[in-house]
Every structure is written in structure tokens, then in C-alpha cells.
C-alpha atoms as a PDB file:
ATOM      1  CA  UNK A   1     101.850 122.562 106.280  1.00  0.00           C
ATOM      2  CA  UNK A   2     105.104 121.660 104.647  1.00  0.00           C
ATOM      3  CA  UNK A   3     107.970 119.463 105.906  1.00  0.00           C
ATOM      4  CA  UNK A   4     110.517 121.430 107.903  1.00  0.00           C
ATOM      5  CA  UNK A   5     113.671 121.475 106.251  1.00  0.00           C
ATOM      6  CA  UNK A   6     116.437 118.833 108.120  1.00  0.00           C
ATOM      7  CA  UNK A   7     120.098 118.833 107.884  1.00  0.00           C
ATOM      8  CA  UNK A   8     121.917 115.789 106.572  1.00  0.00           C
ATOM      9  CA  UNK A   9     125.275 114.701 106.022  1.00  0.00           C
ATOM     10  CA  UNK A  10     126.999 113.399 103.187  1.00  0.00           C
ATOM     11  CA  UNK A  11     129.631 110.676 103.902  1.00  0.00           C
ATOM     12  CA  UNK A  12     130.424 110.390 100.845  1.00  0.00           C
ATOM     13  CA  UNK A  13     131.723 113.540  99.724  1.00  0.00           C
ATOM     14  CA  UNK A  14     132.238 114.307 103.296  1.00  0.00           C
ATOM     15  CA  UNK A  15     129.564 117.566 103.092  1.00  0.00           C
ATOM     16  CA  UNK A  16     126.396 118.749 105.048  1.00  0.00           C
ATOM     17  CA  UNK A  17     123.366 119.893 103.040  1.00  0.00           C
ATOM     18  CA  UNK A  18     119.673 120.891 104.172  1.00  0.00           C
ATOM     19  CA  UNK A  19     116.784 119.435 102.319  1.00  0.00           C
ATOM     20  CA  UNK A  20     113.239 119.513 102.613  1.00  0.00           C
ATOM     21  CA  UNK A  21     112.476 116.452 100.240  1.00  0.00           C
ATOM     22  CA  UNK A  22     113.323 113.669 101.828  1.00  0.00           C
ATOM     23  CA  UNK A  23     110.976 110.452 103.246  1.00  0.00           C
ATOM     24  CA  UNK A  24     110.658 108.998 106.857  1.00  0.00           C
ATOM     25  CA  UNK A  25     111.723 104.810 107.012  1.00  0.00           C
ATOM     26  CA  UNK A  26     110.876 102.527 110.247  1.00  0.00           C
ATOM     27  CA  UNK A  27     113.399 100.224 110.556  1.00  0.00           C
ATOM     28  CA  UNK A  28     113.028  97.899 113.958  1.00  0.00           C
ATOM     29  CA  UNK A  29     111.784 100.305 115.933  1.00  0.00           C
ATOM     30  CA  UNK A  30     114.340 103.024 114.614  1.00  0.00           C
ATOM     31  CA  UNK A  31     113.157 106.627 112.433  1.00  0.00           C
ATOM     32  CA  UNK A  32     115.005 107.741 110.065  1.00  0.00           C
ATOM     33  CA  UNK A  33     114.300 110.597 107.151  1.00  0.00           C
ATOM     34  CA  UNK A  34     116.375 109.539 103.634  1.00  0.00           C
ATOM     35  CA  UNK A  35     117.020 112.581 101.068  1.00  0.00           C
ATOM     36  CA  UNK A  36     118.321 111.880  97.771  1.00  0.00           C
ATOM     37  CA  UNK A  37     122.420 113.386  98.221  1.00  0.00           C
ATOM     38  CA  UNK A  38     123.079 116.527  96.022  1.00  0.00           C
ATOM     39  CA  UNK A  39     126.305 115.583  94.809  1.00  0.00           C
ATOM     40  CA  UNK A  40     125.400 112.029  93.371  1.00  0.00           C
ATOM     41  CA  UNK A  41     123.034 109.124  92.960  1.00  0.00           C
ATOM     42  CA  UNK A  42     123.219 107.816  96.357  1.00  0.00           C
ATOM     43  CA  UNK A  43     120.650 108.550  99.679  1.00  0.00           C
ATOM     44  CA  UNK A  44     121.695 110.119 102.831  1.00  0.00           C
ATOM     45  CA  UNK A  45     120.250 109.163 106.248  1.00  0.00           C
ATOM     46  CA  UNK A  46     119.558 110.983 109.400  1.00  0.00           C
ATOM     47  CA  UNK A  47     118.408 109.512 112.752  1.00  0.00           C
ATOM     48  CA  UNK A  48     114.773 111.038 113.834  1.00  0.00           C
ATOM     49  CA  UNK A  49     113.774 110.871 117.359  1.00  0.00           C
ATOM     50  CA  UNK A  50     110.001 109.114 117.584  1.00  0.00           C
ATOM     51  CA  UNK A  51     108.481 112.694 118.093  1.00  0.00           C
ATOM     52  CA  UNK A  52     110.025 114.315 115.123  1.00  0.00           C
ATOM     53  CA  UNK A  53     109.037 111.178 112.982  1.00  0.00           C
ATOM     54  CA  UNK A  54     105.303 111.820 113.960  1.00  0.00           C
ATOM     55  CA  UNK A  55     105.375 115.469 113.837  1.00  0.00           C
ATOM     56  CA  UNK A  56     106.940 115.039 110.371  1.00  0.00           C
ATOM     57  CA  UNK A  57     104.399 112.670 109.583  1.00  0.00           C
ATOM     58  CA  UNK A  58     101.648 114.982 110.244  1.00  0.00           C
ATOM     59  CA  UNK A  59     103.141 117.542 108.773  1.00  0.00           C
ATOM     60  CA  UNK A  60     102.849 115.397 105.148  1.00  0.00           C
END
């Protein structure tokens, strides 16, 4: 089963993009799924809610 694909948004360049590469980070309690942007070297973040982190997860 593959990862669904998740919107993110680029503050840089101030642009939304979907991807479906992207990891999932704990931070203090917090989930959160980092993709690579499209436009440059830097990551984008998006918040995950505790059940989409573990669905995600065992969707990997």
C-alpha cells in the first residue's frame, strides 16, 4: 500500500504542491510529514493529526 499523496505549502515561494515522498518526524508529542520543496533545496512541513501519522505509518 503506498503513501497517500498530502498537500504542502511552500512559504518560501509562497506555492502549494502535492507530494507523495515525504517522511513523518515526532517532535514533543507533535506529527509532522517533511517533503523535499519542488522549487529549491529546502523541506516543507505539514502538521499530521496522531491518526494520520499512524495510518501513514502503516501504510510504509
Amino acid at each position: 500500500m503506498a503513501k497517500p499523496k498530502l498537500s504542502f505549502y511552500d512559504v518560501k515561494t509562497k506555492k502549494k504542491f502535492e507530494a507523495d515522498e515525504y517522511r513523518v518526524v515526532e517532535k514533543k508529542g507533535r506529527f509532522f510529514a517533511v517533503a523535499k520543496s519542488k522549487s529549491g533545496p529546502h523541506e516543507c512541513w505539514r502538521v499530521l493529526s496522531k491518526d494520520q501519522a499512524a495510518e501513514i505509518k502503516k501504510a510504509a
